[in-house]
Protein backbone atom coordinates (compact mmCIF):
# COMPACT_ATOMS: atom_id res chain seq x y z
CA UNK A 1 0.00 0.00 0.00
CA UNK A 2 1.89 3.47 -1.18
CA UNK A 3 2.75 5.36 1.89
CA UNK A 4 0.02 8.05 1.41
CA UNK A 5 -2.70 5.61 1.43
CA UNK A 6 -1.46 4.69 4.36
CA UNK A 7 -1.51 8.09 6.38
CA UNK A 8 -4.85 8.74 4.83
CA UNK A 9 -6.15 5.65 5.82
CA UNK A 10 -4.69 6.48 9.68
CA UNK A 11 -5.71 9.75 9.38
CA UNK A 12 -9.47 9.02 8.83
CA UNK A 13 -9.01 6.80 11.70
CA UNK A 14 -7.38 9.05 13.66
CA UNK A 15 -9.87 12.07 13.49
CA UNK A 16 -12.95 9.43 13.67
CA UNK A 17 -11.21 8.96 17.11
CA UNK A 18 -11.22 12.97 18.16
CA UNK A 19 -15.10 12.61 17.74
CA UNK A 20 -15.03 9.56 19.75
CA UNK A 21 -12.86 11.49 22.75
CA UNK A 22 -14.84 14.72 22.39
CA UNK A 23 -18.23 12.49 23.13
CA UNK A 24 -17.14 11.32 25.87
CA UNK A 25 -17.21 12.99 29.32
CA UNK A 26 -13.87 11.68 31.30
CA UNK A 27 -11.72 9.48 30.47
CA UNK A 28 -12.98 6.24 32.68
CA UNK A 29 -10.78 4.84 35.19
CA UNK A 30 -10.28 1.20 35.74
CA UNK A 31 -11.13 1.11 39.81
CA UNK A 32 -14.64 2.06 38.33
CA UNK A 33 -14.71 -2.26 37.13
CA UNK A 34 -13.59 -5.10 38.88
CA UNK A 35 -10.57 -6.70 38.48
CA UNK A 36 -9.72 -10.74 37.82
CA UNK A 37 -9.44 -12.22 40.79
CA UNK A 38 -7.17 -15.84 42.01
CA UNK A 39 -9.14 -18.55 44.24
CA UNK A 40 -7.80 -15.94 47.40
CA UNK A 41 -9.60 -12.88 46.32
CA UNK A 42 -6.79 -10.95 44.91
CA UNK A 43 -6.56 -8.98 41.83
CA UNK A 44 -4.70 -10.28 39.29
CA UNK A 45 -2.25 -8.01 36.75
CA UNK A 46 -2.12 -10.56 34.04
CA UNK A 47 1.17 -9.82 31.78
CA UNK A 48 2.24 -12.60 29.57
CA UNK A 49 2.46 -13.38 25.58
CA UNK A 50 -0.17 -14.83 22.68
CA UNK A 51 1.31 -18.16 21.88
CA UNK A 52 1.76 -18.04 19.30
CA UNK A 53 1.04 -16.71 15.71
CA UNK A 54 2.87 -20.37 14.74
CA UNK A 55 -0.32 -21.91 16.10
CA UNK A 56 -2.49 -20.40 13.05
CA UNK A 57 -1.20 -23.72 11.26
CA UNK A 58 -2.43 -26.92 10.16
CA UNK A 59 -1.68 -28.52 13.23
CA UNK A 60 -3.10 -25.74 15.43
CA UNK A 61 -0.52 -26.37 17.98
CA UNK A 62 2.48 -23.31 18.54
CA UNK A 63 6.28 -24.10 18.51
CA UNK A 64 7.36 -23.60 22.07
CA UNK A 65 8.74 -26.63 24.29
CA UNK A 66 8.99 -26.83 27.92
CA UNK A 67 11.91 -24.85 28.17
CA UNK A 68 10.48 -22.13 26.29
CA UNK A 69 8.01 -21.58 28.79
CA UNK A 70 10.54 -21.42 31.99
CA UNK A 71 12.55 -19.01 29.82
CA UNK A 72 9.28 -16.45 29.17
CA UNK A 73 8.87 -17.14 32.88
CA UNK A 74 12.23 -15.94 34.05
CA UNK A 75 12.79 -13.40 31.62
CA UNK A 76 9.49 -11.39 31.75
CA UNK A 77 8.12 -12.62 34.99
CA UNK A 78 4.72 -13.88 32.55
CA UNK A 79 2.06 -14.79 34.87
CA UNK A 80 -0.61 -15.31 32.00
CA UNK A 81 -0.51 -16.86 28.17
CA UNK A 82 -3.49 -16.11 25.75
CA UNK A 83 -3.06 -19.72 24.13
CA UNK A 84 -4.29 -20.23 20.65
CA UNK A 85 -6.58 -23.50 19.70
CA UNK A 86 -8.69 -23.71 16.49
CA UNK A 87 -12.12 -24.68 15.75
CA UNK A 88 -10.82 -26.35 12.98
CA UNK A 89 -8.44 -28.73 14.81
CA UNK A 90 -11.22 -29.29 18.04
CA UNK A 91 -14.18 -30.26 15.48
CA UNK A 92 -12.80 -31.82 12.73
CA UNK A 93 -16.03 -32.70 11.53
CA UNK A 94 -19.72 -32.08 12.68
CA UNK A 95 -20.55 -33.30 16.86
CA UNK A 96 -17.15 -34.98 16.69
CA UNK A 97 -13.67 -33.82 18.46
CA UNK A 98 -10.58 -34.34 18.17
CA UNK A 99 -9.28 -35.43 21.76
CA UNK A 100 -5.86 -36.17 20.90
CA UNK A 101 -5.48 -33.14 19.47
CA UNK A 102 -7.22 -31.74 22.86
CA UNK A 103 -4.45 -34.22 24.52
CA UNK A 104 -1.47 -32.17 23.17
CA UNK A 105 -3.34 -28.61 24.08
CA UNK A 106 -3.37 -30.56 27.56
CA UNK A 107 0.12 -31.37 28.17
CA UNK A 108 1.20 -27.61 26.94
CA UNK A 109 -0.83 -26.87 29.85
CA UNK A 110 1.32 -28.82 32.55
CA UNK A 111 4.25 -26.65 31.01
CA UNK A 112 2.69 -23.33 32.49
CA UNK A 113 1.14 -24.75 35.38
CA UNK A 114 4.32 -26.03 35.90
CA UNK A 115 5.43 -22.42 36.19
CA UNK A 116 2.41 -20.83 37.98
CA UNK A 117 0.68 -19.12 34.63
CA UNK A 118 -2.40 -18.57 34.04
CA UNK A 119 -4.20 -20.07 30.50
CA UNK A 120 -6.76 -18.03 28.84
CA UNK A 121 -7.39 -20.59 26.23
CA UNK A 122 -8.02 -17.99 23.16
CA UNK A 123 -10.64 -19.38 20.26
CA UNK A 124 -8.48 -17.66 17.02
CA UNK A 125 -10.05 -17.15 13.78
CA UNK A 126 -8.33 -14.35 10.99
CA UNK A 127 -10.29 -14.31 7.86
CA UNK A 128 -12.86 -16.87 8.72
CA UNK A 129 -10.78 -20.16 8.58
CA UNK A 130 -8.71 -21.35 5.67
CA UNK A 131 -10.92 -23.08 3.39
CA UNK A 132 -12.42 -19.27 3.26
CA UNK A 133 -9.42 -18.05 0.76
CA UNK A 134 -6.90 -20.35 -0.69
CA UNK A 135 -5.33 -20.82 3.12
CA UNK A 136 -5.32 -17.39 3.58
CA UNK A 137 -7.09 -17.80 7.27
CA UNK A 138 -7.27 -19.80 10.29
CA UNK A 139 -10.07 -20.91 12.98
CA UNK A 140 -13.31 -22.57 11.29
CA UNK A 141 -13.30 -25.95 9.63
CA UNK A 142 -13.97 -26.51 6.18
CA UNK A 143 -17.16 -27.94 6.45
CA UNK A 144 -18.74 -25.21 8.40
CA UNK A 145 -17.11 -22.60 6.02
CA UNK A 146 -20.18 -21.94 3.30
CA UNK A 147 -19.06 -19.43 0.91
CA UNK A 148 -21.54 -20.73 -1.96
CA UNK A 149 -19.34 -20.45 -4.58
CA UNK A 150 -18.14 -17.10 -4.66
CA UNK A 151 -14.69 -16.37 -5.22
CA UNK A 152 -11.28 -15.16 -3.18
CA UNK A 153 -8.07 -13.68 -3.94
CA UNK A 154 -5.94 -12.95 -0.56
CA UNK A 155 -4.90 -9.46 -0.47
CA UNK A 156 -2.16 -7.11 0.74
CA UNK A 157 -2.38 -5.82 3.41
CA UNK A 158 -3.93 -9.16 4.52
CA UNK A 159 -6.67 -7.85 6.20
CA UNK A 160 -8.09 -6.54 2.78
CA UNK A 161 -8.62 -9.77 2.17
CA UNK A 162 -12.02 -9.80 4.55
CA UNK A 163 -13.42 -8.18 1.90
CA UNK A 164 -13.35 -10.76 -0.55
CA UNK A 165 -16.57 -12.03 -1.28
CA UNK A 166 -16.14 -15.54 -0.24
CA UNK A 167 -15.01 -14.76 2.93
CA UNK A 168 -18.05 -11.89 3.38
CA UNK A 169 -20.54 -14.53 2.81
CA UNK A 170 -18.73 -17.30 5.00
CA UNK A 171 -18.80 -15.17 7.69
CA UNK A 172 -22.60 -14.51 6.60
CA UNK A 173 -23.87 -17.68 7.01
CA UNK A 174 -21.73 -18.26 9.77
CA UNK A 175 -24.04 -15.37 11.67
CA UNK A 176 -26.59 -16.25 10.24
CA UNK A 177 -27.27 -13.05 8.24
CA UNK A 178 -29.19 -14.50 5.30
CA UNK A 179 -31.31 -16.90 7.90
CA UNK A 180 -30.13 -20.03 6.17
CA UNK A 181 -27.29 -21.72 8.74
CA UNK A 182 -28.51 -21.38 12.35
CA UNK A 183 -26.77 -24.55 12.83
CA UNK A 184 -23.34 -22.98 12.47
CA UNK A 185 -23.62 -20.71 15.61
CA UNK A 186 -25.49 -23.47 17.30
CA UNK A 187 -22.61 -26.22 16.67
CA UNK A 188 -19.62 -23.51 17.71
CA UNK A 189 -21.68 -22.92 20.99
CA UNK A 190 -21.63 -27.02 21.60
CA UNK A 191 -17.85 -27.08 20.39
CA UNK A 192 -17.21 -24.45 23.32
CA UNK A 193 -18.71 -26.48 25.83
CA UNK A 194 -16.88 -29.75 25.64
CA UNK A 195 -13.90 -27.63 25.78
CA UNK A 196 -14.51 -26.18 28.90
CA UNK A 197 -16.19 -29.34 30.38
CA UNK A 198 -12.78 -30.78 29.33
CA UNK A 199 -10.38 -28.27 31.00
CA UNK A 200 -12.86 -26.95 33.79
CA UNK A 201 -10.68 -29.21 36.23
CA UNK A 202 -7.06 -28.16 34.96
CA UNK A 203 -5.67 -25.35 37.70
CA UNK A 204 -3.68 -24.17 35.00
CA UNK A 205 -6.71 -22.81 32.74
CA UNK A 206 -8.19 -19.28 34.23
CA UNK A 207 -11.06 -18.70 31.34
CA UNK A 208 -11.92 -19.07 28.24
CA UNK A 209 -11.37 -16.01 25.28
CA UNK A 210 -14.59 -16.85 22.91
CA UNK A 211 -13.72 -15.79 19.81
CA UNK A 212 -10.38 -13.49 18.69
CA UNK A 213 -11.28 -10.62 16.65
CA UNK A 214 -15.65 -11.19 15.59
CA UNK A 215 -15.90 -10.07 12.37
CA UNK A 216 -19.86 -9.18 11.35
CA UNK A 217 -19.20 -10.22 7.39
CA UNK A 218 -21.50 -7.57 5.66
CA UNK A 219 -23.24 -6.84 9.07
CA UNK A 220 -19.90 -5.26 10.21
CA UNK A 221 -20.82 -2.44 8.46
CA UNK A 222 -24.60 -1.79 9.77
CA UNK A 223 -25.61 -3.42 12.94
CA UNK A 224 -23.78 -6.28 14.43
CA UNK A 225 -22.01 -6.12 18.06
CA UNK A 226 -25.59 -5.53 19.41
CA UNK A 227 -28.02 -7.30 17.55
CA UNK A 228 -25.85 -10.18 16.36
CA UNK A 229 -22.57 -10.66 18.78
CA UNK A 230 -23.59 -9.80 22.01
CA UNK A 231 -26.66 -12.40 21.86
CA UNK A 232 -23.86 -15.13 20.36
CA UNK A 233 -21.79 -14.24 23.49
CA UNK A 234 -24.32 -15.07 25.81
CA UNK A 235 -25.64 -18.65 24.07
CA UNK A 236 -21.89 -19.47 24.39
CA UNK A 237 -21.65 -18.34 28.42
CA UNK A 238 -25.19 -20.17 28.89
CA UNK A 239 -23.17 -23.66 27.74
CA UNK A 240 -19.92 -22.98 29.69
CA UNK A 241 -21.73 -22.18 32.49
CA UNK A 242 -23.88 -25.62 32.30
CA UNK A 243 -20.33 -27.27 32.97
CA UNK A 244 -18.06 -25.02 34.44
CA UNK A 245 -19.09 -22.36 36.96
CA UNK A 246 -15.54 -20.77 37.76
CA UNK A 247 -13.22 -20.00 35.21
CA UNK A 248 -13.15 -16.50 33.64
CA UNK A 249 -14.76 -16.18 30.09
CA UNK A 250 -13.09 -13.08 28.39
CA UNK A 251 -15.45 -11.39 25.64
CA UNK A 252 -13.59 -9.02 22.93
CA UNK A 253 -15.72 -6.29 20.96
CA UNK A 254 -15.58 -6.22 17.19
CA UNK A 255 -12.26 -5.89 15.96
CA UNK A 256 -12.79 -3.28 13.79
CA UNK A 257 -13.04 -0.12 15.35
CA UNK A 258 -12.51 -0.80 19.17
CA UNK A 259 -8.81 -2.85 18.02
CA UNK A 260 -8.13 1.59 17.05
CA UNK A 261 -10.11 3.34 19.97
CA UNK A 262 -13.75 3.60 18.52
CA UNK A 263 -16.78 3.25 20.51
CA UNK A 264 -18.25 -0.62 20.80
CA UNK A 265 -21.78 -1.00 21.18
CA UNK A 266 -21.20 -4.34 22.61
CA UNK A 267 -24.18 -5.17 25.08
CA UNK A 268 -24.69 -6.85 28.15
CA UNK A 269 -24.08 -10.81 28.43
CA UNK A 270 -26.04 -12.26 31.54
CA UNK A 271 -23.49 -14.16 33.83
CA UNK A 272 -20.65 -13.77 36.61
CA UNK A 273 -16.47 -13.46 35.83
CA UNK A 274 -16.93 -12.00 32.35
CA UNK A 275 -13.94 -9.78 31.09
CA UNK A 276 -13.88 -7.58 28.48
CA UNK A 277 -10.75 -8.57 26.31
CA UNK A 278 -10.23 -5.87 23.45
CA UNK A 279 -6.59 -5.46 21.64
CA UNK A 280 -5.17 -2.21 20.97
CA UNK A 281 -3.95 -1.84 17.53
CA UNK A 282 -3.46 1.89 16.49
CA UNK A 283 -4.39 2.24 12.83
CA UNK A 284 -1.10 4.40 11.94
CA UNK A 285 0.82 1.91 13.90
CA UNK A 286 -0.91 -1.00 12.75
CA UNK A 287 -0.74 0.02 8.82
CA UNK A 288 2.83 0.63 8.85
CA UNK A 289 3.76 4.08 10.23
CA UNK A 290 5.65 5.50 12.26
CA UNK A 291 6.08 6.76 15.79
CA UNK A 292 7.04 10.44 14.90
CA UNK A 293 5.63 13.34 13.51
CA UNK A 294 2.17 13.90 12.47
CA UNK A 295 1.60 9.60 12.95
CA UNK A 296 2.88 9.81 16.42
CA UNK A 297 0.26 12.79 17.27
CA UNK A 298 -2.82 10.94 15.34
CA UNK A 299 -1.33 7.61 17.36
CA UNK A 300 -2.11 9.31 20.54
CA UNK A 301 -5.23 10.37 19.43
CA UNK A 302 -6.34 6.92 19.28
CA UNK A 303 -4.56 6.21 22.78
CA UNK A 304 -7.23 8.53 24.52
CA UNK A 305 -9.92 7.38 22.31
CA UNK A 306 -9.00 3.77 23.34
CA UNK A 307 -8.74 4.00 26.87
CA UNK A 308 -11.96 6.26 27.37
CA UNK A 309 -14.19 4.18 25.16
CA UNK A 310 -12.51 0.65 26.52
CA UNK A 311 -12.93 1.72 30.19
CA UNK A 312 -16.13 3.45 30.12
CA UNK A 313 -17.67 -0.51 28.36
CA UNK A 314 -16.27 -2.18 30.80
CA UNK A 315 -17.27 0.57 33.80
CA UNK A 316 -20.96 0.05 31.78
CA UNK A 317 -20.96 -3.73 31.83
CA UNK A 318 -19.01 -4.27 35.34
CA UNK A 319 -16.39 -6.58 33.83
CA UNK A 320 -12.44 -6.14 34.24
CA UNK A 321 -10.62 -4.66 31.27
CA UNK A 322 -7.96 -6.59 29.49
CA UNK A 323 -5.83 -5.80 26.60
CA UNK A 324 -5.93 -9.37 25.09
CA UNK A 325 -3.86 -8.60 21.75
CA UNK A 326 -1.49 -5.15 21.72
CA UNK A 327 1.62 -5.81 19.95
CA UNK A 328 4.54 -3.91 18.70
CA UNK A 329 7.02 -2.18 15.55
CA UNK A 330 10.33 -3.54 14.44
CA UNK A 331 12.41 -2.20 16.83
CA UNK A 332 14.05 -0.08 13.58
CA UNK A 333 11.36 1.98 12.78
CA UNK A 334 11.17 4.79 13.69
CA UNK A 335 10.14 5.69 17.42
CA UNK A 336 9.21 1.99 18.07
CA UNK A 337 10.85 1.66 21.57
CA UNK A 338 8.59 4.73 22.55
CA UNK A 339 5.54 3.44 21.10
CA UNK A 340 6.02 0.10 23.05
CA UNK A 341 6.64 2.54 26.62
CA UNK A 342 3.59 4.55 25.55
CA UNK A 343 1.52 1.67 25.71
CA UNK A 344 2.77 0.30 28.58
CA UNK A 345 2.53 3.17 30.45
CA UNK A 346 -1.58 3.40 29.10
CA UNK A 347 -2.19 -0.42 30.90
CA UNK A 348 -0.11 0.71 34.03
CA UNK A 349 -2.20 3.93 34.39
CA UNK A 350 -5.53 2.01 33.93
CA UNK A 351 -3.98 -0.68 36.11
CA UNK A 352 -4.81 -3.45 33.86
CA UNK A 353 -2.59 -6.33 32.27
CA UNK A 354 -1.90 -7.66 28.55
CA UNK A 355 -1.03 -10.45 26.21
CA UNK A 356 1.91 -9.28 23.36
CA UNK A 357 1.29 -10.48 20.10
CA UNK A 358 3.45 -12.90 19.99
CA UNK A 359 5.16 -15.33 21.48
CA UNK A 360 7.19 -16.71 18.08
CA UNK A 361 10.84 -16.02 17.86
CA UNK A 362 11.91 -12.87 16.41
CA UNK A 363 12.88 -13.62 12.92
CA UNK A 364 10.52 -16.77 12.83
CA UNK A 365 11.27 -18.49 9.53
CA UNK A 366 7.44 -17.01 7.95
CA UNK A 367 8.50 -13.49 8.90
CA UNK A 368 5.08 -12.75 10.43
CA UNK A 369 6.78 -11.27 13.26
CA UNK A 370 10.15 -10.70 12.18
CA UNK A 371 11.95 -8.28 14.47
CA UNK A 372 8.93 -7.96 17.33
CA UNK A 373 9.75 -11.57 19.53
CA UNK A 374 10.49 -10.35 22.81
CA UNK A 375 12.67 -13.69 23.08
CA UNK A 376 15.24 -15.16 20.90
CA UNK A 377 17.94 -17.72 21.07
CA UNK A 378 19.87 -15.85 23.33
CA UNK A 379 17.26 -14.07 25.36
CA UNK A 380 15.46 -11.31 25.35
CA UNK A 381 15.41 -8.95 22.20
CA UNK A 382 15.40 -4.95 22.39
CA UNK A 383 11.47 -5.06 22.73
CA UNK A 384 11.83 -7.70 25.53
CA UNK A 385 14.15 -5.76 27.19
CA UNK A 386 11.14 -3.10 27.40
CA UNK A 387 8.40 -5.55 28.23
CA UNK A 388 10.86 -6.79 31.19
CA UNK A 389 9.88 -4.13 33.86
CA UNK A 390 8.62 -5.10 37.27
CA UNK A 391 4.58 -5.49 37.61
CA UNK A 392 2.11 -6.52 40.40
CA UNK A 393 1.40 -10.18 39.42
CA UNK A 394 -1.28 -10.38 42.41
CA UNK A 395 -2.72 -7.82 45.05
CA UNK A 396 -3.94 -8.44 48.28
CA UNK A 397 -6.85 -5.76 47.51
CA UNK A 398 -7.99 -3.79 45.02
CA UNK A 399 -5.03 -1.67 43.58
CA UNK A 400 -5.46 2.21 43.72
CA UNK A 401 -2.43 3.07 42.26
CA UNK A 402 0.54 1.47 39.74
CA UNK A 403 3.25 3.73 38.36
CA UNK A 404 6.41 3.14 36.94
CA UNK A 405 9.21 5.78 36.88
CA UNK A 406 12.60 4.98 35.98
CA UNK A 407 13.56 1.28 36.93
CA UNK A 408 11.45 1.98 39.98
CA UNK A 409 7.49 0.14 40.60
CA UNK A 410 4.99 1.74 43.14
CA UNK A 411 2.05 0.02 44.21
CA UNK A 412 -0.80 0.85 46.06
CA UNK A 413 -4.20 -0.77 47.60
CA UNK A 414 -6.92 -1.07 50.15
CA UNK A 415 -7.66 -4.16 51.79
CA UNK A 416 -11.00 -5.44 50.74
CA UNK A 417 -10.77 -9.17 52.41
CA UNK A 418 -8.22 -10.85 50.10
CA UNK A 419 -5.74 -13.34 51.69
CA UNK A 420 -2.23 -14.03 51.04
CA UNK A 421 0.77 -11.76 50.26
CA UNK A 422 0.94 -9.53 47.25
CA UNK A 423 3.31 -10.78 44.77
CA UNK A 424 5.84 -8.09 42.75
CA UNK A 425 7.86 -9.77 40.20
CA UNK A 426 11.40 -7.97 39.46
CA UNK A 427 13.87 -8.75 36.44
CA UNK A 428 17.36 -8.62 36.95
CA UNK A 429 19.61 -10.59 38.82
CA UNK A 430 20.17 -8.66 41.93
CA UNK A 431 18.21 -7.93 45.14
CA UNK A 432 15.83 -5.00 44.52
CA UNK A 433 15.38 -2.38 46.92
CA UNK A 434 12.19 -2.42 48.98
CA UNK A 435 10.52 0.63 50.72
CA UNK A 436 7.29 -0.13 52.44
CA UNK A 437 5.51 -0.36 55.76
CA UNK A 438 4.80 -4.08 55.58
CA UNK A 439 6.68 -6.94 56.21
CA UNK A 440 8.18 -8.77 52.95
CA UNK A 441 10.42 -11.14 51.76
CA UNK A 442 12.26 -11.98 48.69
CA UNK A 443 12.85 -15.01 46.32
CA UNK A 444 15.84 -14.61 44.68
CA UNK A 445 14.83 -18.11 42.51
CA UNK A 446 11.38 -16.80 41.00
CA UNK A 447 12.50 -12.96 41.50
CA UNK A 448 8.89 -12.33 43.15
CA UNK A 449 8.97 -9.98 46.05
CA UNK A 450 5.96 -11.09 48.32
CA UNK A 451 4.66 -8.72 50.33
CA UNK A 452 2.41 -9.67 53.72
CA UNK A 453 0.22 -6.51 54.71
CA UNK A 454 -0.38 -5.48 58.08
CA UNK A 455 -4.21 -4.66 58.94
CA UNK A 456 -4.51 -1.73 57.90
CA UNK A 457 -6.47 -0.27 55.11
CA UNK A 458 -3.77 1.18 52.63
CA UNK A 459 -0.38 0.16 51.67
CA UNK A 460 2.13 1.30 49.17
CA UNK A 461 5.18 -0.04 48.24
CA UNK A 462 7.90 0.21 46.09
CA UNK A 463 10.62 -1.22 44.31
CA UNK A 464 13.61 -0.55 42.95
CA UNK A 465 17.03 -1.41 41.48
């Protein structure tokens, strides 16, 4: 796409955004939802990776071993994973599932619970599935992909490609738009349900992330998160909920639109520990730009749009905010290292957590995420090195307070009934520096400070090189 496409394209985006900021009143703060919350009551700052784009395969399985997983561990301190499984590879064909598939999702598991992460098991999709264009996808199987004949070129960028008229009218009859495949919605909703009936049990799994970016097919330009999506969302928590009352079930907005900072008109799903999951893609960013100049000020823009729209649905709705998707620039372009702070800095303010997009090396061998891997053979790359910054990975309370300043962490909270310490992960290889009222130790071998809060109804620490 020539480069003044590009800024056009960001810059309609952009001042769509201003009108989205100048209807709103203030921008809403994240105390005004709840948070996610561990079997002890505390709130839960879930930092981790997707893992990984290499799981949009055939195989629907990601590249990481074992080790892989201590290293993210140690080196970032990950206390969640967004982990991508396929329709595709769970249903195979109609009412039947693949468990042995299932069986190698399972022991991937053991590797995290091994290391005390949390799994949001993450339902992808991009472009339907890929009997929608020549491969071009990922998610649905081929027999519930109906495209009726019509044809499909895949595009670049590759997200023009939703626009081809094959994958339009799979994702059609997939909603049921033209009233002719009710049984599509009606099988995905079943599909969901033996998968959590079959990982309700495993302490490694914390919820369930319904579907990764809902496109509306030609709906997505008229009426759909409302009328269409939010109603799908809640025939999918009514069959979780018939097997598994605990786990978290994490609902993202339309992609298009929120992903950049635009209003969602998302409505309310019936039913207890729902999250609202959107990713946070900036259009300039996310087309190719920059971080500088006129990009960088339409950028942040869509920063304030974001977190006022985001926060005020999930203030609405009463569901914690999560950034399940917000990913990076090569490290080259320009202003990149900023851009990555920037949006840190936006999840630490609203005291929320996030998954990076992704978890595959940098300079995997398909190039999908050449240069943006916060890990690499020899550890962590220049954006890991950013991502590595001490967080909150539980608090005894609800947190009033996160700021980072330097290489130093503050946290504050009330008590509110929560048990056990508050955990404060640290990278390095020293002893940080601790300055706090409470009583606290340190271990050196997991590089989580835990905190143990005397009864009172405030505390603040912080932490420090």
């Amino acid at each position: 796409m020539p480069a003044f496409t590009r800024l056009a394209r960001a810059t309609a985006l952009a001042l769509t955004a201003v009108l989205a900021v100048g209807a709103a009143a203030v921008p809403a703060r994240a105390d005004t939802a709840r948070y996610v919350t561990d079997d002890r009551g505390r709130a839960l700052i879930l930092h981790g990776l997707n893992t990984a784009g290499s799981a949009k395969g055939p195989t629907g399985l990601p590249w990481i071993t074992r080790d892989d997983v201590v290293r993210e561990r140690t080196y970032l301190g990950s206390n969640a994973v967004r982990y991508l499984i396929q329709w595709k590879n769970v249903e195979p064909q109609p009412g039947t599932y693949d468990e042995a598939y299932l069986d190698q999702v399972a022991q991937r598991l053991t590797w995290y619970r091994e290391q005390g992460v949390n799994v949001i098991l993450d339902m992808h999709q991009d472009i339907f599935g890929p009997a929608a264009c020549s491969g071009a996808g990922n998610g649905a199987p081929a027999w519930a992909t109906i495209t009726d004949g019509l044809g499909c070129t895949p595009q670049s960028p590759w997200v023009l490609t939703y626009l081809q008229p094959a994958v339009l009218r799979a994702y059609d009859n997939f909603w049921n738009n033209n009233g002719r495949h009710p049984e599509l919605r009606q099988r995905y909703a079943a599909m969901w349900q033996h998968v959590a009936d079959r990982f309700k049990d495993d302490p490694a799994v914390l919820g369930y992330d319904l579907m990764n970016e809902p496109f509306g097919g030609t709906r997505q330009f008229g009426f759909f998160e409302g009328p269409v999506l939010t109603p799908f969302y809640q025939r999918i928590v009514d069959r979780i909920r018939s097997v598994d009352r605990d786990n978290w079930i994490f609902l993202e907005p339309q992609s298009l639109g929120p992903n950049q900072g635009l209003d969602s008109s998302l409505g309310k799903v019936r039913g207890s520990r729902l999250v609202l999951a959107p990713h946070f893609y900036p259009g300039a960013v996310d087309l190719g730009g920059t971080y500088s100049g006129l990009t960088k000020a339409l950028v942040q823009v869509e920063f304030l749009a974001w977190r006022s729209n985001m926060g005020r649905l999930a203030a609405r709705h009463g569901w914690p905010l999560w950034i399940g998707e917000v990913g990076s620039m090569a490290m080259d372009v320009p202003g990149a290292p900023e851009f990555t702070r920037d949006w840190l800095k936006l999840t630490e303010d609203l005291r929320i957590g996030w998954s990076y997009w992704s978890n595959d090396l940098s300079g995997d061998p398909t190039g999908a995420n050449k240069g943006v891997g916060p890990l690499d053979a020899s550890g962590l790359t220049e954006v890991g090195e950013i991502l590595a910054r001490p967080f909150p990975r539980a608090v005894a309370g609800t947190p009033t307070a996160l700021s980072y300043a330097g290489d130093a962490l503050t946290v504050s909270w009330t008590r509110n009934g929560a048990t056990g310490p508050t955990e404060i992960w640290f990278p390095g290889t020293t002893t940080p520096r601790v300055t706090t009222g409470d009583r606290y130790t340190w271990d050196a071998a997991t590089r989580t400070l835990l905190v143990f809060p005397a009864d009172t109804a405030t505390h603040t620490v912080t932490v420090a090189p």
